[in-house]
N, C-alpha and C. Protein backbone atom coordinates (compact mmCIF):
# COMPACT_ATOMS: atom_id res chain seq x y z
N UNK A 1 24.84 0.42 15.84
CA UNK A 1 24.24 0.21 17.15
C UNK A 1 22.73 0.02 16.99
N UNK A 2 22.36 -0.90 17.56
CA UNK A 2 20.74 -1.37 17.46
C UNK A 2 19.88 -0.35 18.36
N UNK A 3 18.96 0.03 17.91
CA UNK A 3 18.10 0.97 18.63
C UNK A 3 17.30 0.36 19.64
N UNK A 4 17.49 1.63 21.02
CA UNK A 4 16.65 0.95 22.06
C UNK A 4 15.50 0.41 21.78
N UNK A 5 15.14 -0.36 22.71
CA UNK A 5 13.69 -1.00 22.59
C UNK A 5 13.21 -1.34 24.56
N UNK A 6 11.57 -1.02 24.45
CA UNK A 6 11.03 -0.76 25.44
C UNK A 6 10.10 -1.89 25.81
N UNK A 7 10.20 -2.56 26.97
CA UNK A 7 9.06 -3.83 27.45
C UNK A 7 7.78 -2.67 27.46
N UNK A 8 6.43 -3.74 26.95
CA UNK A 8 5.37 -2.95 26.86
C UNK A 8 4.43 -4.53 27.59
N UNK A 9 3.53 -4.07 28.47
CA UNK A 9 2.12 -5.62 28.05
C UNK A 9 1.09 -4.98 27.56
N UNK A 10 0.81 -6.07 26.68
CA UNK A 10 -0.99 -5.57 26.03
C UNK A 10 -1.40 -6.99 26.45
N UNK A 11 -2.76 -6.87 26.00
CA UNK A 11 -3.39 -7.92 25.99
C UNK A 11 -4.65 -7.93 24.33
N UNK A 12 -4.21 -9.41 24.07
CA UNK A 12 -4.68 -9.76 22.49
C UNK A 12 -5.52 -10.88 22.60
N UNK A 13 -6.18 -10.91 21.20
CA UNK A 13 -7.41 -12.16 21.49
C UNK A 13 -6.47 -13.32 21.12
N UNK A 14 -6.96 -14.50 21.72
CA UNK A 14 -6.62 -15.41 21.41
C UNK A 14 -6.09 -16.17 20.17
N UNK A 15 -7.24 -15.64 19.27
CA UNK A 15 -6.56 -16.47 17.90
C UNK A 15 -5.29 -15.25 16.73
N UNK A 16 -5.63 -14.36 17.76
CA UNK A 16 -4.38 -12.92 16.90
C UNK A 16 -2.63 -13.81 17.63
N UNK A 17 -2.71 -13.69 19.18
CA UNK A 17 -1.61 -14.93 19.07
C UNK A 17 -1.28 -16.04 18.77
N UNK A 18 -2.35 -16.63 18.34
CA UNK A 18 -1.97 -17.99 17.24
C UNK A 18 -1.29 -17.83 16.21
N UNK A 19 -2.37 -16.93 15.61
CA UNK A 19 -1.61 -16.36 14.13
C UNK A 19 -0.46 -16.23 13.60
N UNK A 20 -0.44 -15.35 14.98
CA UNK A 20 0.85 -14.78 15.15
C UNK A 20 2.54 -15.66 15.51
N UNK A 21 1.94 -16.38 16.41
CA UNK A 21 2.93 -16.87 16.72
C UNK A 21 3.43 -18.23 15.62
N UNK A 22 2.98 -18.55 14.94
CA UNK A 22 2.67 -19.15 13.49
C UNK A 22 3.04 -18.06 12.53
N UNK A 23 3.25 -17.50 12.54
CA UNK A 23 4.00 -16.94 11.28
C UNK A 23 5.53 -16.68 11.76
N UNK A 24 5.90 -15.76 12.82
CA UNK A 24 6.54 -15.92 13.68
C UNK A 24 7.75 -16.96 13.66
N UNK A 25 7.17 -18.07 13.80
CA UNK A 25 7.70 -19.48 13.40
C UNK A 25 8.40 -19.67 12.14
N UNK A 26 7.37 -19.45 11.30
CA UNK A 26 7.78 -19.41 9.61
C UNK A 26 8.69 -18.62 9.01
N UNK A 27 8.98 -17.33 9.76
CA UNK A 27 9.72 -16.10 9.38
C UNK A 27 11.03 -16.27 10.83
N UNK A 28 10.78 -17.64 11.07
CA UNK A 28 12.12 -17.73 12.36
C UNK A 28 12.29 -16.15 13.01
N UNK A 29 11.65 -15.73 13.35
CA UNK A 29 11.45 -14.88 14.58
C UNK A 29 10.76 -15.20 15.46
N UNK A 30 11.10 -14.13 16.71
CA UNK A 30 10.03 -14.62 18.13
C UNK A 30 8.70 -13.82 17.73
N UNK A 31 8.49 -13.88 18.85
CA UNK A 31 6.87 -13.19 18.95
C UNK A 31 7.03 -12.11 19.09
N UNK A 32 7.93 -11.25 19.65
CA UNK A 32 8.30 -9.90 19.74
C UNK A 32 8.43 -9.64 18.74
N UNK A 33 9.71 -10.05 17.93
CA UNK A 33 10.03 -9.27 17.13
C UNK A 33 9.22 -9.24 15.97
N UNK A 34 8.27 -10.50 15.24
CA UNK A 34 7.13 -10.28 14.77
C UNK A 34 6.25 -9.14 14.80
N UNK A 35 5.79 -9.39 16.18
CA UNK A 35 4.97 -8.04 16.45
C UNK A 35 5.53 -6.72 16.33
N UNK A 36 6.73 -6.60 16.64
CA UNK A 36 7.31 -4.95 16.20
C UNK A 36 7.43 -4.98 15.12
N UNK A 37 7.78 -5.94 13.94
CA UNK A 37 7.63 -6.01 12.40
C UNK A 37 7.07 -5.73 12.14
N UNK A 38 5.32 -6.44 12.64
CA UNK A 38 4.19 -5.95 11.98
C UNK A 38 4.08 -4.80 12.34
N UNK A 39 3.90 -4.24 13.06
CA UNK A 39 3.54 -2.92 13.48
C UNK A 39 4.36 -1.88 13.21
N UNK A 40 6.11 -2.22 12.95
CA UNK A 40 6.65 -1.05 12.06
C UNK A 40 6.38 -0.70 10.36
N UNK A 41 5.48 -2.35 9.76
CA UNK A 41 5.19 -1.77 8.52
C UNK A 41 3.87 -1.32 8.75
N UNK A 42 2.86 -1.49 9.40
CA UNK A 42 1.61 -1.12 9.39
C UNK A 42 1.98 1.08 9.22
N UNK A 43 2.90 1.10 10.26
CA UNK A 43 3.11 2.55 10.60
C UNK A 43 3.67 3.42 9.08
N UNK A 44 4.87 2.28 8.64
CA UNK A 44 5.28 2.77 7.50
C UNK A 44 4.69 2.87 6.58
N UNK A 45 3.29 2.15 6.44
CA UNK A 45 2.61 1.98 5.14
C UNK A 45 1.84 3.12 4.80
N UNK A 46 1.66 3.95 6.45
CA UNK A 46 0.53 4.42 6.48
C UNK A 46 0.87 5.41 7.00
N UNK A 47 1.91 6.07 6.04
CA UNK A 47 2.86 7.07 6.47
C UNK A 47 3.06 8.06 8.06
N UNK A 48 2.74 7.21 8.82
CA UNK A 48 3.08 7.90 10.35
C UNK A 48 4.86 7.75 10.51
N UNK A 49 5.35 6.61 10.57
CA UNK A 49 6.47 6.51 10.65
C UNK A 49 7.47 6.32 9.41
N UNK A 50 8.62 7.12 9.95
CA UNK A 50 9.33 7.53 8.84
C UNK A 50 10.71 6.85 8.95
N UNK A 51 10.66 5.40 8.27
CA UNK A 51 12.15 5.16 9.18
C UNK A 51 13.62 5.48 7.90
């Protein structure tokens, strides 16, 4: 079973969603799930999250 997941808005600079959404592309994911990628290894790297 896939773990819940929660709508959030932020707001980002302009060229961080470029980036983003360009890699995104490259790694055939959306923009979401990109962004929870990045941000679940940033957490994991940096030992806060323990998955």
């Amino acid at each position: 079973m896939k773990p819940l997941k929660t709508k959030v808005s932020i707001t980002l600079d302009s060229t961080v969603i470029e980036v983003i959404k360009e890699l995104a592309e490259k790694d055939d994911r959306s923009f979401s799930q990109y962004v929870n990628l990045i941000l679940k290894e940033y957490l994991q790297n940096h030992n806060i999250l323990h998955d």
